[in-house]
C-alpha atoms as a PDB file:
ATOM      1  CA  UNK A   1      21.059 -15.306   3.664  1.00  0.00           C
ATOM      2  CA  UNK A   2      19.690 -16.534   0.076  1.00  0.00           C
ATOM      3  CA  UNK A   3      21.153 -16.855  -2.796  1.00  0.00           C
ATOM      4  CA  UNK A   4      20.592 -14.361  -6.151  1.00  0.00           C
ATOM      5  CA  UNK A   5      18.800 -17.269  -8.351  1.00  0.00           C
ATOM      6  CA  UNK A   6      16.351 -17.383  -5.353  1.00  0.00           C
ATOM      7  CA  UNK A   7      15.105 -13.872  -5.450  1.00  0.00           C
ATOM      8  CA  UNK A   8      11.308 -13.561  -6.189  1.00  0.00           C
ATOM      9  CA  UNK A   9       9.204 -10.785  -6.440  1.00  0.00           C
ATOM     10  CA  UNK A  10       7.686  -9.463  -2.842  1.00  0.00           C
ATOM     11  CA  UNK A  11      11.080 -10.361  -1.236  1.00  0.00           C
ATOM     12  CA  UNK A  12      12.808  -7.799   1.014  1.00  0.00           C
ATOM     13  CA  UNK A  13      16.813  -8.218   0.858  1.00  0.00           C
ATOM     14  CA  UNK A  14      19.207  -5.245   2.735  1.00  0.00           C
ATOM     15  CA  UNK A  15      22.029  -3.999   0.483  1.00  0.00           C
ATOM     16  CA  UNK A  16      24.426  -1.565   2.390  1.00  0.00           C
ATOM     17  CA  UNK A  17      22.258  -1.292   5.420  1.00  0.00           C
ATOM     18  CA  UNK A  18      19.151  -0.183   3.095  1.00  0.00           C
ATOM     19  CA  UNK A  19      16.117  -2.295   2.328  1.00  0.00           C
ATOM     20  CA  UNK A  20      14.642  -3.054  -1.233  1.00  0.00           C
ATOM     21  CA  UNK A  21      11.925  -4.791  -2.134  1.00  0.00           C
ATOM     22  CA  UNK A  22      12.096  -7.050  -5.205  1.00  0.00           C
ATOM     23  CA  UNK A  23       9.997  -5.960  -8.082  1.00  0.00           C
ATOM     24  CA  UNK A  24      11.309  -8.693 -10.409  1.00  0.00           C
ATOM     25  CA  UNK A  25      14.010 -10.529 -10.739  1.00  0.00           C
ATOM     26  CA  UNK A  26      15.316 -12.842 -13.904  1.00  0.00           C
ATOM     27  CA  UNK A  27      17.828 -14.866 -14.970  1.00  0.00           C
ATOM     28  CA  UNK A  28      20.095 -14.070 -18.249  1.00  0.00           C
ATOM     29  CA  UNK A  29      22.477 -15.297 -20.099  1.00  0.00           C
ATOM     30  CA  UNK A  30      24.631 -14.290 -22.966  1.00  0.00           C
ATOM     31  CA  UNK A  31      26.138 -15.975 -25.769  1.00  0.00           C
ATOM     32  CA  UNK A  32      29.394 -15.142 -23.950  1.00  0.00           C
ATOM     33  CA  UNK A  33      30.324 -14.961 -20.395  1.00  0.00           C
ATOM     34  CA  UNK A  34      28.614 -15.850 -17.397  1.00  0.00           C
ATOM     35  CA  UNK A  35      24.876 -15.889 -16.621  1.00  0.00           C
ATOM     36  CA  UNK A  36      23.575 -13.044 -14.154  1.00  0.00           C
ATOM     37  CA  UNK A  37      20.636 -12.187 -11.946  1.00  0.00           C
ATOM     38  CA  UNK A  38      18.881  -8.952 -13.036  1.00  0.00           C
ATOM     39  CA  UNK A  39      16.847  -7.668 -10.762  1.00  0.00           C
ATOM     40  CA  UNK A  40      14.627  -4.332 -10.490  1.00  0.00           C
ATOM     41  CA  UNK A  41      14.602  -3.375  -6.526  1.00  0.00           C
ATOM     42  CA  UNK A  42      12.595  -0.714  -4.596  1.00  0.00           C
ATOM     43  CA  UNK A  43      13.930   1.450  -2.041  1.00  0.00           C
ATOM     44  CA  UNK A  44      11.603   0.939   0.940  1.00  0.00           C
ATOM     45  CA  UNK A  45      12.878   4.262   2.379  1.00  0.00           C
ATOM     46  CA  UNK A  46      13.155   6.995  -0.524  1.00  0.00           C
ATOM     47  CA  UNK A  47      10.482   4.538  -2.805  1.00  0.00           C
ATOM     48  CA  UNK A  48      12.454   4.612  -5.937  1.00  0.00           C
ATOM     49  CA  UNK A  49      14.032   1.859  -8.250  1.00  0.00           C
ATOM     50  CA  UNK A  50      16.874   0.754  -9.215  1.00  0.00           C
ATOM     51  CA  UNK A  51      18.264  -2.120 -11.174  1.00  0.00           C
ATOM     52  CA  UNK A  52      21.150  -4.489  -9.746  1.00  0.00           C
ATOM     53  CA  UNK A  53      22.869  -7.396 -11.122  1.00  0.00           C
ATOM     54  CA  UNK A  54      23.606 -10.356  -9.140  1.00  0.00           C
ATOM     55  CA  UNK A  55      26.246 -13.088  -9.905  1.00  0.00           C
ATOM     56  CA  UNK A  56      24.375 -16.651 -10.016  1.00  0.00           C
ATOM     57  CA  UNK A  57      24.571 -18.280  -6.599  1.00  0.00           C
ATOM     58  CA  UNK A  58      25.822 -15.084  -5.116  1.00  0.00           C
ATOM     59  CA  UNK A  59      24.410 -14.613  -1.355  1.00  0.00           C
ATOM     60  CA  UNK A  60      22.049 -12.054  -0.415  1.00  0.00           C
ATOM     61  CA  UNK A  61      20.406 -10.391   2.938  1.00  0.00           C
ATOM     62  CA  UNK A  62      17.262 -11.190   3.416  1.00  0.00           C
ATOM     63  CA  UNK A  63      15.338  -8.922   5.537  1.00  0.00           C
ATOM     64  CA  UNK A  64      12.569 -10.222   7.653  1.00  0.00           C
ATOM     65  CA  UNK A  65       9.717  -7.888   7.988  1.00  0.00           C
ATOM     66  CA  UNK A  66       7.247  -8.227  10.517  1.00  0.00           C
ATOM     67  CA  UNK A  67       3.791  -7.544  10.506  1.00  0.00           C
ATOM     68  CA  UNK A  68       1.470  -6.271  13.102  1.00  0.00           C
ATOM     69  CA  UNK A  69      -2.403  -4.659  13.019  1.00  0.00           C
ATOM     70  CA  UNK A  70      -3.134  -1.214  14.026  1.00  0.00           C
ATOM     71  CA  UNK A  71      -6.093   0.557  14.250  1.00  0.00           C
ATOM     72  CA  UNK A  72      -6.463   4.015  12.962  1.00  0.00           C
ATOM     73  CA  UNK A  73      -6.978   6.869  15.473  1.00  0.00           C
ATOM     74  CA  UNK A  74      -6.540   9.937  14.383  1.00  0.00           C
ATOM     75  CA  UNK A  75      -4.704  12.680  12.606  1.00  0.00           C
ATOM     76  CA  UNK A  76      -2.020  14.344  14.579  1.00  0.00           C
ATOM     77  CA  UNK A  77       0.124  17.317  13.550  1.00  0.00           C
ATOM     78  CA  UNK A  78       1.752  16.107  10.415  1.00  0.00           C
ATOM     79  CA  UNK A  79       1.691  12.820  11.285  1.00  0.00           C
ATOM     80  CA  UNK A  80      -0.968   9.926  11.936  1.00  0.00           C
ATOM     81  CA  UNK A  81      -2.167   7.962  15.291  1.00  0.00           C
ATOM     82  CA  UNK A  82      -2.281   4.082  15.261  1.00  0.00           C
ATOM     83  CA  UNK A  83      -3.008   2.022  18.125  1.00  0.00           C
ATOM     84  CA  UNK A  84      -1.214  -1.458  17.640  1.00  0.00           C
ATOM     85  CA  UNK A  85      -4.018  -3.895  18.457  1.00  0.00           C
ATOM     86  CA  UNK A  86      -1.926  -6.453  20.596  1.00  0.00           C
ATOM     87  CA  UNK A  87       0.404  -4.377  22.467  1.00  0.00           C
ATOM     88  CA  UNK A  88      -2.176  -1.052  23.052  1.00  0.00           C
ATOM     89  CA  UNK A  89       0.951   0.840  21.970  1.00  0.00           C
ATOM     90  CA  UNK A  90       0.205   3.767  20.086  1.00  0.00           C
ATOM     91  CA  UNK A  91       1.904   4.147  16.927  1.00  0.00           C
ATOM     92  CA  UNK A  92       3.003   7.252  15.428  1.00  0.00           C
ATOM     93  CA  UNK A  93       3.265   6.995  11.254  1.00  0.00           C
ATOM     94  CA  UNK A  94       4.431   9.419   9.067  1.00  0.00           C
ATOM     95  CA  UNK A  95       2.447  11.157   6.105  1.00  0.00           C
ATOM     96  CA  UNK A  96       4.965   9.716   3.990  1.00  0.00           C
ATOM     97  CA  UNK A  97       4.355   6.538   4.497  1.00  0.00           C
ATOM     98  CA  UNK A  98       0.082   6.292   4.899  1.00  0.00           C
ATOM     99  CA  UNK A  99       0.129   8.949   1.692  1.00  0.00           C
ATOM    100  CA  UNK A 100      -2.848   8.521  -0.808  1.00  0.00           C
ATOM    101  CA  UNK A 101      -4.424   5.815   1.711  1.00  0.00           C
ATOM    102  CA  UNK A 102      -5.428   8.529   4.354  1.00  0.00           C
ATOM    103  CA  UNK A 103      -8.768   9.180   1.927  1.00  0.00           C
ATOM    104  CA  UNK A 104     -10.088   5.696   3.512  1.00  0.00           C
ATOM    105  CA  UNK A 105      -9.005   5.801   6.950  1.00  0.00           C
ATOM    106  CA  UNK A 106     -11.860   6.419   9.513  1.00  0.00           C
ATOM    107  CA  UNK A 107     -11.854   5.767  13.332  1.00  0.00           C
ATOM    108  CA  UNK A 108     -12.152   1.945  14.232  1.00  0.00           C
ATOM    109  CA  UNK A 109     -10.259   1.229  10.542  1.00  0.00           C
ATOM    110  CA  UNK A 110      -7.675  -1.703  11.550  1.00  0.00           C
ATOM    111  CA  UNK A 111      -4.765  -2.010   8.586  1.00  0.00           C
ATOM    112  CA  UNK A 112      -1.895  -4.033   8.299  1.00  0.00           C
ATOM    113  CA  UNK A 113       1.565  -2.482   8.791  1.00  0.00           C
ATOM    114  CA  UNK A 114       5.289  -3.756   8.121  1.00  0.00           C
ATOM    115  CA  UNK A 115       8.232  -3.010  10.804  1.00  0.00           C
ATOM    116  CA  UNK A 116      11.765  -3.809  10.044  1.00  0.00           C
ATOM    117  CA  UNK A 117      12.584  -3.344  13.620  1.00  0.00           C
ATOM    118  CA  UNK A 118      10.939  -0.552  15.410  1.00  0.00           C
ATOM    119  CA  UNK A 119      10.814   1.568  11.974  1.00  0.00           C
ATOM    120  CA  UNK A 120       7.500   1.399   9.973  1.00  0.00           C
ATOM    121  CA  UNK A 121       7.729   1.016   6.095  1.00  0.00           C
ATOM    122  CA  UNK A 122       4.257   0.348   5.318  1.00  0.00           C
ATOM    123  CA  UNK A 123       0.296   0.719   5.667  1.00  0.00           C
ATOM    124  CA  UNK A 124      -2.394  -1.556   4.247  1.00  0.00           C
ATOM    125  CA  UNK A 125      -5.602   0.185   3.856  1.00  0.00           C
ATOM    126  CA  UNK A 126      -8.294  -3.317   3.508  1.00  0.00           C
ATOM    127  CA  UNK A 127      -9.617  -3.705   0.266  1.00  0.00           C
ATOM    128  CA  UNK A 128     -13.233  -3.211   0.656  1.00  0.00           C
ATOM    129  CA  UNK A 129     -14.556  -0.696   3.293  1.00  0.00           C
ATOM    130  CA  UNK A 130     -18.188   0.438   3.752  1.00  0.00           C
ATOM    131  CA  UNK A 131     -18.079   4.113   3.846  1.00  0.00           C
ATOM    132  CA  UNK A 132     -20.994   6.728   4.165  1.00  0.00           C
ATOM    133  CA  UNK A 133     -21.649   9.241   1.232  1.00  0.00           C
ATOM    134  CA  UNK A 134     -21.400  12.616   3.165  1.00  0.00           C
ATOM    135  CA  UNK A 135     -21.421  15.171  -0.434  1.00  0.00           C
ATOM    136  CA  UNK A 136     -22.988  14.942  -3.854  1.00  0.00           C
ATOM    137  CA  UNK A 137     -21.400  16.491  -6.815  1.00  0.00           C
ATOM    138  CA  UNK A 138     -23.507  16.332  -9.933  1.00  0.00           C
ATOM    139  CA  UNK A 139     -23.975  14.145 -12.925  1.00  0.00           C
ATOM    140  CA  UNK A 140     -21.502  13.491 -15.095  1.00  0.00           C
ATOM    141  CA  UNK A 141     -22.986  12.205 -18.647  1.00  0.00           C
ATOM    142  CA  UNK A 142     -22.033   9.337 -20.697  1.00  0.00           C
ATOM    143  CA  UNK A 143     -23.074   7.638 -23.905  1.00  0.00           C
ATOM    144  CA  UNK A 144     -25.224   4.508 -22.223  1.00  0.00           C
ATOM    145  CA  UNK A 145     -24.956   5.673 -18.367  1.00  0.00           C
ATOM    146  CA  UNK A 146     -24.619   8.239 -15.792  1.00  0.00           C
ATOM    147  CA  UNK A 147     -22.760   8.814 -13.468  1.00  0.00           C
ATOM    148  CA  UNK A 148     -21.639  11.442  -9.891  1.00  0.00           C
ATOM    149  CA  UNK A 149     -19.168  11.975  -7.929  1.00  0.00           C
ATOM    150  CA  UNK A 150     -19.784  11.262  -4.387  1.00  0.00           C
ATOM    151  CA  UNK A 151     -17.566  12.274  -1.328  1.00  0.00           C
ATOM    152  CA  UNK A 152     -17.620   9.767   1.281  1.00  0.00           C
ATOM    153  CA  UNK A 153     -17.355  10.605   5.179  1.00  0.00           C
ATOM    154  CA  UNK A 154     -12.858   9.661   5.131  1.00  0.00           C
ATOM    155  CA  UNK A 155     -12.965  12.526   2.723  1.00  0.00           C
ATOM    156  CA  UNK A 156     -12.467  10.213  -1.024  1.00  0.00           C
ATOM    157  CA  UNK A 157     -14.238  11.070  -3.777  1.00  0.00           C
ATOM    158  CA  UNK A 158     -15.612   8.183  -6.363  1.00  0.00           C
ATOM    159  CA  UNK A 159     -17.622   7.883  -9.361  1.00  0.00           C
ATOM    160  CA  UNK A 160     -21.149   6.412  -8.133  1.00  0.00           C
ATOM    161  CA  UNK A 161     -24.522   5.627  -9.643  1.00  0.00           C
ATOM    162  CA  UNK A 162     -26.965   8.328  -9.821  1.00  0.00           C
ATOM    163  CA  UNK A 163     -29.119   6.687  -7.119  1.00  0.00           C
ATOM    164  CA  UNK A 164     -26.719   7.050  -4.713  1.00  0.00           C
ATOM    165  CA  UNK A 165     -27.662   9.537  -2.224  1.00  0.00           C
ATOM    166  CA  UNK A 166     -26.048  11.340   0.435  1.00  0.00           C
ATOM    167  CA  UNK A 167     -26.198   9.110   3.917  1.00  0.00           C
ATOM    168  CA  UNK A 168     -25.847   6.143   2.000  1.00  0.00           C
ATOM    169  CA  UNK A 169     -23.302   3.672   3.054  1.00  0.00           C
ATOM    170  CA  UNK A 170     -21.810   2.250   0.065  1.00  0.00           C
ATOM    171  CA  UNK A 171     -19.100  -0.287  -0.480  1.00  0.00           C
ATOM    172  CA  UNK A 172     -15.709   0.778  -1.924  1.00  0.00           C
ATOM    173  CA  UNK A 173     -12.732  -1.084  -3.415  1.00  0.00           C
ATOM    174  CA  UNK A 174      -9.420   1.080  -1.760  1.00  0.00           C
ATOM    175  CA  UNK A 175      -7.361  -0.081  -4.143  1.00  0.00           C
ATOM    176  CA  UNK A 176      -9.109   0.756  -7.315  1.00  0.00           C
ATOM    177  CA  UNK A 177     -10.843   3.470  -5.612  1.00  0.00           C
ATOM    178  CA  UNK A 178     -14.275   1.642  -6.996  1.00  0.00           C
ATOM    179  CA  UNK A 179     -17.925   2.103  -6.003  1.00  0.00           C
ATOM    180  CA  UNK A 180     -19.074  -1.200  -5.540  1.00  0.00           C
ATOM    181  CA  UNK A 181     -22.494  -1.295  -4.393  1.00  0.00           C
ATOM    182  CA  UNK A 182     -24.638  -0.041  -2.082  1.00  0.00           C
ATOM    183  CA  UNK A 183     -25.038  -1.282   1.719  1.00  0.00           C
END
């Protein structure tokens, strides 16, 4: 258990047997009546938000997550194959929850994953991966540079510099979904 005026942001709490993760959470107080927590929380299952007050000092669940590494295997059906990296279980992990991330994952890619349990909430891809340019799509003109679109061997496509060629392995930020320079 914590209490509400403890609540920071990347904090998991369970509210009716459902888990939220805290987006942000501050105190306020009004001219009259009591102080409260306000909080904005994020549905780890259905991924939306919600606001909830808190009373000051009032308890809370804390949920603790736990973290393990998998390495990507492959696609199967509608779903995706992990292998967890200590245990040599595989791990099956819904489309729902690898989503947008799937455009980076190759063979061999290890990423981090939360478990509440023996249910999976979340995938994180690494930051920087060296992928190899597998398409070129043409030039794209600007005002001081240029500028393609390359597709890259997970299946992404990014903006690149115009010498970039295909078979290149180039270095890409996952999160911004940046070309960063060439290998």
């Amino acid at each position: 258990m914590v209490q509400s005026n403890q609540l920071t942001p990347g904090s998991t709490i369970t509210i009716a047997k459902k888990l939220y993760r805290v987006e942000s959470a501050v105190k306020v107080t009004v001219p009259k009546g009591q102080p409260f927590i306000k909080t904005k929380l994020r549905d780890l299952t259905s991924n939306q938000v919600i606001e909830k007050n808190f009373k000051p000092n009032q308890e809370v669940e804390e949920a603790a997550l736990q973290e393990k590494k998998l390495e990507f295997l492959y696609p199967e059906g509608k779903s995706y194959l992990f292998l967890d990296v200590h245990t040599l279980d595989q791990v099956l992990v819904p489309t729902s929850i690898v989503g947008k991330k799937i455009h980076y994952l190759k063979e061999g890619v290890e990423v981090k994953a939360s478990f509440f349990g023996n249910e999976i909430l979340a995938v994180e891809v690494p930051q920087y991966l060296e992928l190899m340019v597998v398409n070129e799509e043409g030039t794209h003109g600007r005002t001081t540079t240029s500028s393609k679109v390359a597709q890259l061997e997970t299946g992404a496509k990014i903006e690149v510099p115009p010498f970039i060629e295909v078979g290149d392995i180039i270095k890409v930020d996952t999160r911004s979904e940046e070309y960063i320079q060439r290998v």
